[in-house]
Protein backbone atom coordinates (compact mmCIF):
# COMPACT_ATOMS: atom_id res chain seq x y z
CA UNK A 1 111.33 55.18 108.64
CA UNK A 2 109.08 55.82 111.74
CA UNK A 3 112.14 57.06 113.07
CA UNK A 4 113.38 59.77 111.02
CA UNK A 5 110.08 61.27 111.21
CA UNK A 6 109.58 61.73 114.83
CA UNK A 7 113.54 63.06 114.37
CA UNK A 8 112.37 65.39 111.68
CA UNK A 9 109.41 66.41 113.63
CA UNK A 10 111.53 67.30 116.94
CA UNK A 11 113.78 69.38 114.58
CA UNK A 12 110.85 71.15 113.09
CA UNK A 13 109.75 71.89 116.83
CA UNK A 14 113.23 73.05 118.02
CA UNK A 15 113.21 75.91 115.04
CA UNK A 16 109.50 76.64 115.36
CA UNK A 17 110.12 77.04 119.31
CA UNK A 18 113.54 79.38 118.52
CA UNK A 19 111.37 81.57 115.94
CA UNK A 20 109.08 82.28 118.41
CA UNK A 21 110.86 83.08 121.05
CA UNK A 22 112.41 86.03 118.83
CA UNK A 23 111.13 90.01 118.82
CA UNK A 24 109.98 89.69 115.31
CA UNK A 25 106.37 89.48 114.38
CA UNK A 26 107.44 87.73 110.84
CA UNK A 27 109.62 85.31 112.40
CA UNK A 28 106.86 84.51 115.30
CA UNK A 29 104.25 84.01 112.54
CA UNK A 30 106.66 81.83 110.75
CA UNK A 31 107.40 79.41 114.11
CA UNK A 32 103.48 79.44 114.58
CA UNK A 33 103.38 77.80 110.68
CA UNK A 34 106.79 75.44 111.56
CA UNK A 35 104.85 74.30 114.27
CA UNK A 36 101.92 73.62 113.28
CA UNK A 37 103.62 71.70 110.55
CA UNK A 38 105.27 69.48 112.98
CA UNK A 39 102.35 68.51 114.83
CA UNK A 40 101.28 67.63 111.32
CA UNK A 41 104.38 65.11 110.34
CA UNK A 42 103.47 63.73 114.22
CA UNK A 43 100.31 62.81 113.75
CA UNK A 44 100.83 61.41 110.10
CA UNK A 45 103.51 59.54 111.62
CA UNK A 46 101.67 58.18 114.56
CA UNK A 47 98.70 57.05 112.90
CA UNK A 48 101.02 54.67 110.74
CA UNK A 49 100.94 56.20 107.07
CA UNK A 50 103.94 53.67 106.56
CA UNK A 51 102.90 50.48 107.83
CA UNK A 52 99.76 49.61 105.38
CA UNK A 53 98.27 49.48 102.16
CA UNK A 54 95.40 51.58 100.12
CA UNK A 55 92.33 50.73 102.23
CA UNK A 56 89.86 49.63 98.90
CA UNK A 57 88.42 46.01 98.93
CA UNK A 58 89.83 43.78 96.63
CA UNK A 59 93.35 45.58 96.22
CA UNK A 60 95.92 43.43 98.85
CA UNK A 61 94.88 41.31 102.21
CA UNK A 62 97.62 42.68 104.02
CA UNK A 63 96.48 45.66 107.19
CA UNK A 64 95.20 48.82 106.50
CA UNK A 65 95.63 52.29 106.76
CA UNK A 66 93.29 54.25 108.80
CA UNK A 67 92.55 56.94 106.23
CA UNK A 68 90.44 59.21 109.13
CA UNK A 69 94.22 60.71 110.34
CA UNK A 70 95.06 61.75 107.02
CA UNK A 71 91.60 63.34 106.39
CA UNK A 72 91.94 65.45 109.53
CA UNK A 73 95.71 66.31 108.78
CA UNK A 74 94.36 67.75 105.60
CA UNK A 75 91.76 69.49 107.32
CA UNK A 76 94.44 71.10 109.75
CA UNK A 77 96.67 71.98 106.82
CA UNK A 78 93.66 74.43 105.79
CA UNK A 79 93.15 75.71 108.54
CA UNK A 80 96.94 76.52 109.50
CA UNK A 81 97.26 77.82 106.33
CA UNK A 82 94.26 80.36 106.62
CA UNK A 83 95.37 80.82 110.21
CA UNK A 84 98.94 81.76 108.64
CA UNK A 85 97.49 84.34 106.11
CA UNK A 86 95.63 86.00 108.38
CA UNK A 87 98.19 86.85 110.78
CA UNK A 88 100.57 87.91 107.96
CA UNK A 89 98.31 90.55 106.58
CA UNK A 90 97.76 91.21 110.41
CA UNK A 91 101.54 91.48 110.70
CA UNK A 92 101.29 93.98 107.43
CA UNK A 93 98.72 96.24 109.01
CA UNK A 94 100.89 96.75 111.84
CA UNK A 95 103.89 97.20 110.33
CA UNK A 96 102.05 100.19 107.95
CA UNK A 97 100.67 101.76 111.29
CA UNK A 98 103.46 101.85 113.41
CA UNK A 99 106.27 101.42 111.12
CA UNK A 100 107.83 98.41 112.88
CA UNK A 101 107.40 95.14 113.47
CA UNK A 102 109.34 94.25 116.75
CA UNK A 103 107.26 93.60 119.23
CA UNK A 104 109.04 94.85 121.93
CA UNK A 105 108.83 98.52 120.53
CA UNK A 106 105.08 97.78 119.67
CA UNK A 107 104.42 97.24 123.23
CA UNK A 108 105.53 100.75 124.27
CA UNK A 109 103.64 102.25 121.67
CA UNK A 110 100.69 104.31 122.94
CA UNK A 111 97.30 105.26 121.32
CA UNK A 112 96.89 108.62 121.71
């Protein structure tokens, strides 16, 4: 199972890394949420969501899960997702400003 995760997260990294590396601002804000996605599913997956049971006394004797990964992943989820929203209405600003969103144009443009 292990497995297939850390597959699934390197997949999730290849896309996030070839949406980034593109001209447009939508596409770089969606990598930037791929990404931080996959560094999501790699943490999950390294601090063993799979290999233990509910951590509550009297439930099973078998070993635990550490439940202080999953609180933090949750915590990072929020924030990406803020993160995410902000650019995008970022992203919409410029886009009503200049008329564009590629980012090589946007770098010519001057203030005047």
């Amino acid at each position: 199972m292990e497995v297939h995760m850390i597959i699934l997260t390197g997949v999730l990294v290849t896309v996030a890394v070839y949406l980034l590396l593109s001209r447009n601002m939508i596409r770089m804000i969606l990598g930037t949420a791929v990404l931080s996605h996959a560094v999501h599913l790699l943490l999950i997956t390294m601090g063993g969501a799979a290999g233990g049971n509910v951590p509550l006394l009297g439930e099973s004797d078998g070993p635990y899960v550490d439940a202080l990964p999953q609180a933090l992943i949750l915590t990072a989820i929020v924030i990406s997702f803020a993160t995410t929203a902000f650019l995008l209405v970022l992203a919409y600003r410029t886009y009503e400003e200049t008329g564009t969103d590629d980012l090589s144009y946007l770098r010519r443009v001057r203030r005047e």
